[in-house]
Structures are given as structure tokens and as C-alpha cells.
C-alpha atoms as a PDB file:
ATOM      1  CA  UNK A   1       0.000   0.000   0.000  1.00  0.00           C
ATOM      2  CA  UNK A   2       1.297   3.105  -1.269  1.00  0.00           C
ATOM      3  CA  UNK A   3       2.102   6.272   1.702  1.00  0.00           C
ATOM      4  CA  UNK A   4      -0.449   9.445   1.340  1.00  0.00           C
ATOM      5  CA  UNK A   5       1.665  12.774   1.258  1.00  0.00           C
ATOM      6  CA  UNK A   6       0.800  15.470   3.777  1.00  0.00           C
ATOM      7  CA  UNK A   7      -1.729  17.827   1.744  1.00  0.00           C
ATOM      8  CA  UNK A   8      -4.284  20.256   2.810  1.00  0.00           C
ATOM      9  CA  UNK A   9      -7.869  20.048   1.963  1.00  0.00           C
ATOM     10  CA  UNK A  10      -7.454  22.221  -0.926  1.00  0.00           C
ATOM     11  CA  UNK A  11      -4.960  20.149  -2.490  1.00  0.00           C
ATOM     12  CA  UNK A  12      -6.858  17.343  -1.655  1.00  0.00           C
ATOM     13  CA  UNK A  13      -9.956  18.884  -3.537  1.00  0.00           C
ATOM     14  CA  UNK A  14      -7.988  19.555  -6.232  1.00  0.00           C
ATOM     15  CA  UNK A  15      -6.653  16.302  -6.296  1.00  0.00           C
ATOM     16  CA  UNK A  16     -10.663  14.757  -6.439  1.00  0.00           C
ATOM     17  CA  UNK A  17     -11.471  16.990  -8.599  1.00  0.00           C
ATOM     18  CA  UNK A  18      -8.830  15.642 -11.195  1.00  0.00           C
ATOM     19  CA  UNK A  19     -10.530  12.053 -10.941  1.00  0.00           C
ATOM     20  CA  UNK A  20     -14.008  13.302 -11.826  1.00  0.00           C
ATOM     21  CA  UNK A  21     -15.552  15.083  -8.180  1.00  0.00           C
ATOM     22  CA  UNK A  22     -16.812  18.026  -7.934  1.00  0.00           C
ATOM     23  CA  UNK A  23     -17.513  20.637  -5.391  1.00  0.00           C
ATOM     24  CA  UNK A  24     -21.104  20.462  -4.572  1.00  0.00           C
ATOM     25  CA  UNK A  25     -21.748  22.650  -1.965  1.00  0.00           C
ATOM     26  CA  UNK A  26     -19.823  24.798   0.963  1.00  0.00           C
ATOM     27  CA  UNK A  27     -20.728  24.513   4.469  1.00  0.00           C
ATOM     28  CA  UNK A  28     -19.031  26.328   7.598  1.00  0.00           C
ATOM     29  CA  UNK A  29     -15.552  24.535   6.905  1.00  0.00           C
ATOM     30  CA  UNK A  30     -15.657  21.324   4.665  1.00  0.00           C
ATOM     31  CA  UNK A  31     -16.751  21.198   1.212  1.00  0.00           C
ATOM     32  CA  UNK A  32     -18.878  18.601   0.078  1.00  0.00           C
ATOM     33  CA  UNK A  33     -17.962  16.750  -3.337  1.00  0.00           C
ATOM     34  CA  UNK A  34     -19.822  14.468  -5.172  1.00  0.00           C
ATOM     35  CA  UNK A  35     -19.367  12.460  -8.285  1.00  0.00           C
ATOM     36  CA  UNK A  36     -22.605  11.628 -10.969  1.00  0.00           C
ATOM     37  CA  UNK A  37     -23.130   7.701 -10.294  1.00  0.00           C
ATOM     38  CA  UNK A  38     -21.021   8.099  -7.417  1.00  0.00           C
ATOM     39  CA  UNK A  39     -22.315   6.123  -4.278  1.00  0.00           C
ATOM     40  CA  UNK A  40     -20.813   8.591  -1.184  1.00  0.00           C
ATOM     41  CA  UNK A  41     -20.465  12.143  -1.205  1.00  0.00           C
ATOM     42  CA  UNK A  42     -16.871  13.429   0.370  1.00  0.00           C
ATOM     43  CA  UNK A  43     -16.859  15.790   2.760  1.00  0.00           C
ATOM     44  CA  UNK A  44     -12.918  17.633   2.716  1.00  0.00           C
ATOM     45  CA  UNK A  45     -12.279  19.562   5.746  1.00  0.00           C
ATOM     46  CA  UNK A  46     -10.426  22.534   4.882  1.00  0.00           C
ATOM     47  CA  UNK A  47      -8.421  24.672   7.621  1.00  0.00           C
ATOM     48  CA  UNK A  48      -6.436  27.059   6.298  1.00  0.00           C
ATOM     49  CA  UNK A  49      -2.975  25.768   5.556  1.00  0.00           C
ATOM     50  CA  UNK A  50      -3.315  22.765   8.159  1.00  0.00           C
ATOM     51  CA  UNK A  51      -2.064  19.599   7.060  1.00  0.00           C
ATOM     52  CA  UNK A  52      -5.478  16.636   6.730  1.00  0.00           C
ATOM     53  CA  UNK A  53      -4.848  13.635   9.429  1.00  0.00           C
ATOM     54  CA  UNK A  54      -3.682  10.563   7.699  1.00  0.00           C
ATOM     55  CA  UNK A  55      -6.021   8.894   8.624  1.00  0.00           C
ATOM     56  CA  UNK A  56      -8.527  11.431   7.386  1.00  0.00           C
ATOM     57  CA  UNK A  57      -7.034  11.189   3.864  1.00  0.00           C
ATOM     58  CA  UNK A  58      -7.419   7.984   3.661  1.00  0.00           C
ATOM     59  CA  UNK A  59     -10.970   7.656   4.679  1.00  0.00           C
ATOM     60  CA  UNK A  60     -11.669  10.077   1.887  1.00  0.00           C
ATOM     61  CA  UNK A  61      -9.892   8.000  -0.708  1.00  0.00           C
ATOM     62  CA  UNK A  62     -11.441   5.149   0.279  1.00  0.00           C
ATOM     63  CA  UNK A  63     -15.029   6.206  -0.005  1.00  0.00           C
ATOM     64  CA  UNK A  64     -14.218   7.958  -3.372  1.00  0.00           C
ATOM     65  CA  UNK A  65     -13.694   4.573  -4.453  1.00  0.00           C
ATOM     66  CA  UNK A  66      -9.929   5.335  -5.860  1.00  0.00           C
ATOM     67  CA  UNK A  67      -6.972   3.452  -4.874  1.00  0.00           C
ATOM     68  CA  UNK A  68      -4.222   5.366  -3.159  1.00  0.00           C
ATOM     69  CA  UNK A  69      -1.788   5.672  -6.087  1.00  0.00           C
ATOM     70  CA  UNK A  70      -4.472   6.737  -8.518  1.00  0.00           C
ATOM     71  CA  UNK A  71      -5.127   9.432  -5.962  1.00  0.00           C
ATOM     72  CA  UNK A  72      -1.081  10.329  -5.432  1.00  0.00           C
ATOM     73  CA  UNK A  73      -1.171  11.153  -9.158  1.00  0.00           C
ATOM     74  CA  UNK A  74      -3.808  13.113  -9.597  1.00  0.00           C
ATOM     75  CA  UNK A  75      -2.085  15.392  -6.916  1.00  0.00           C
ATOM     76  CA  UNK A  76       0.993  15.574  -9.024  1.00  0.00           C
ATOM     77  CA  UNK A  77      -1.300  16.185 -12.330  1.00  0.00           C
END
């Protein structure tokens, strides 16, 4: 199993939105993504320039339904 960099929430958004997400809607501080014919919406939490946990991150990947290196790339894209 590939190792998830250190990103903030808008990288990570950027990252989703290079595999097909998009932002859906903004509340207080997450932004909800969702994907047509996706099963789970994502919910990012984004705090200024704060690294997300690991753990976090990889919660996120996993219910996006993308494998960890798809997702690594798409952050480098």
C-alpha cells in the first residue's frame, strides 16, 4: 500500500477533482464533493494551511472509491 503525502484540503480537492468530483456545496468549513453515479459524497475539511490527518485522507480516498496511487497522481497532475 502506497504512503499518502501530507496535503491540505485544498490540495486534496484539487486532487478529487482531477478524478471526476466536484464541489457540490460549501458549508461552515468542509466542502462537500460528489461524483454523478457516485455512491458517497466526500466531505474535505479545509483549515487554512493545516495539514489533513492521515487517517482522514485515507478515509476520503477510500469512499471515493480510488486506490491510493491513482489518488497520489492526480495530486501531481
Amino acid at each position: 500500500m502506497s504512503k499518502l503525502p501530507a496535503i491540505t484540503g485544498r490540495q486534496a480537492i484539487a486532487a478529487f477533482e482531477q478524478l471526476g468530483f466536484s464541489v457540490d456545496r460549501i458549508t461552515d468549513s468542509h466542502h462537500i464533493m460528489k461524483k454523478a453515479g457516485h455512491r458517497y459524497n466526500i466531505s474535505i475539511p479545509i483549515h487554512g494551511a493545516k495539514p489533513l490527518k492521515a487517517g482522514t485522507l485515507r478515509t476520503l480516498v477510500r469512499n471515493a472509491g480510488v486506490d491510493v496511487e491513482a489518488f497520489v497522481n492526480a495530486i501531481r497532475d
